[in-house]
Protein backbone atom coordinates (compact mmCIF):
# COMPACT_ATOMS: atom_id res chain seq x y z
CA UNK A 1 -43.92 77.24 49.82
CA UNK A 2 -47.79 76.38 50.10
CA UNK A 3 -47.48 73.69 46.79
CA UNK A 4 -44.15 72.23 48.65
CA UNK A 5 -46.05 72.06 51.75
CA UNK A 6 -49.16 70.19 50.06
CA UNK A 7 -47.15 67.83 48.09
CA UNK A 8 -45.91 66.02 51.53
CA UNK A 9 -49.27 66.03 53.42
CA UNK A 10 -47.18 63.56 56.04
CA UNK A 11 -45.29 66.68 56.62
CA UNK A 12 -48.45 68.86 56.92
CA UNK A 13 -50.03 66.51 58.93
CA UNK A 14 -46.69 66.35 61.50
CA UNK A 15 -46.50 70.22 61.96
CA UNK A 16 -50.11 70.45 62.67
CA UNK A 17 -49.69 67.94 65.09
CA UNK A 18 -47.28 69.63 67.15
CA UNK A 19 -48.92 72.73 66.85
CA UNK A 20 -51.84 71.01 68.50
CA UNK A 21 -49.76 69.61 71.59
CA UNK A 22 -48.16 72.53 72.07
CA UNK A 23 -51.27 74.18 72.18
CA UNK A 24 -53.09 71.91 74.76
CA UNK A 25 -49.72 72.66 76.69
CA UNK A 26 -50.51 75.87 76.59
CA UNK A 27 -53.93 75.82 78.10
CA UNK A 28 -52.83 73.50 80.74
CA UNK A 29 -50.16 75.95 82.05
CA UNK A 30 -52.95 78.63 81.65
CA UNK A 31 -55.08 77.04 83.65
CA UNK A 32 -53.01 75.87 86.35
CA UNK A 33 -51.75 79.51 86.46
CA UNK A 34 -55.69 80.92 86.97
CA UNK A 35 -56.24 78.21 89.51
CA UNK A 36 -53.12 79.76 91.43
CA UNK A 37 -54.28 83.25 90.95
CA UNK A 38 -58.01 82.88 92.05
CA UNK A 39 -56.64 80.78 95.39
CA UNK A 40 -54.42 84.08 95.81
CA UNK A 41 -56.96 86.37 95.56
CA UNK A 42 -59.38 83.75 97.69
CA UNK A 43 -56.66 84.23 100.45
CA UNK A 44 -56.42 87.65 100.34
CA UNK A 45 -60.30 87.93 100.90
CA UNK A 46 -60.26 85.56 103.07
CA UNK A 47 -57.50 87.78 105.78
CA UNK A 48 -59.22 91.24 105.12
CA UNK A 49 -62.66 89.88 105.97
CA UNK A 50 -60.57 88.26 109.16
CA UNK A 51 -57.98 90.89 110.16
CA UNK A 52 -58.87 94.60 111.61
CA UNK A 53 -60.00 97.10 110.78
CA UNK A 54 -61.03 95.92 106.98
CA UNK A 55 -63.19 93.23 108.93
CA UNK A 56 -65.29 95.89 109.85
CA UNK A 57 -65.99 97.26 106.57
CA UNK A 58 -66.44 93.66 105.12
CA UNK A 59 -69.13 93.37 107.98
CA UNK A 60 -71.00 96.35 107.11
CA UNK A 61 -70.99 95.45 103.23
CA UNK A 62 -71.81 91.37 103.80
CA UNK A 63 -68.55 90.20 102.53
CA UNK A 64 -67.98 87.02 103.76
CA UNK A 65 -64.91 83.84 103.42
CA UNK A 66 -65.08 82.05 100.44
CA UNK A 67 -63.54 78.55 99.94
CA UNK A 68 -60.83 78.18 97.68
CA UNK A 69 -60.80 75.90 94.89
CA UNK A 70 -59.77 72.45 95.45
CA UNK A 71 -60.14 69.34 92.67
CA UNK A 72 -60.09 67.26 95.50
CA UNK A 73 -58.37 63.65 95.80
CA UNK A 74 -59.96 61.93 93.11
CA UNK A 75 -59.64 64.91 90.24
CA UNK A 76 -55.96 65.50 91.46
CA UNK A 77 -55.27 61.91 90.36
CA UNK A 78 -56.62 62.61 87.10
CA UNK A 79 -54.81 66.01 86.62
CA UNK A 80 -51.62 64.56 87.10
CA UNK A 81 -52.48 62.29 83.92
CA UNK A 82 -52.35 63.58 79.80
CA UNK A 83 -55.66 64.07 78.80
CA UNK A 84 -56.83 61.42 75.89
CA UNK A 85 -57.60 62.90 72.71
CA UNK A 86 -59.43 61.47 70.07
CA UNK A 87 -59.58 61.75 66.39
């Protein structure tokens, strides 16, 4: 299957190419899905340092709010749009 492969290299060429968007798919979703999870776990910092009695124990041990992560107006814009890739 390799030689039949090699002898259309437009072929080749094609599947590789789709491999390669799906993959850049692939670590956009993962991304956006860590961005989600580290703003959950932000959050839930964020109420224990707040709410009692865990407040108290976050006092003692210098735990503190933290911001969560935000691109921002500007980046936002340029998430929404396909990143360029060049050959």
């Amino acid at each position: 299957m390799k030689v039949t492969v090699e002898a259309y290299p437009d072929l080749k060429a094609n599947v590789n190419f789709k491999q390669l968007q799906e993959e850049i798919s692939d670590i956009e979703n993962k991304l956006a899905a860590v961005r989600r999870y580290f703003n959950s776990a932000t959050k839930e910092l964020n109420t224990a340092v707040e709410v009692f009695p865990s407040n108290i124990i976050a006092g003692m041990f210098g735990f503190h709010k933290e911001m969560m992560f935000d691109l921002g107006a500007s980046e936002r814009k340029n998430l929404e749009q396909a990143p360029e890739i060049k050959f």
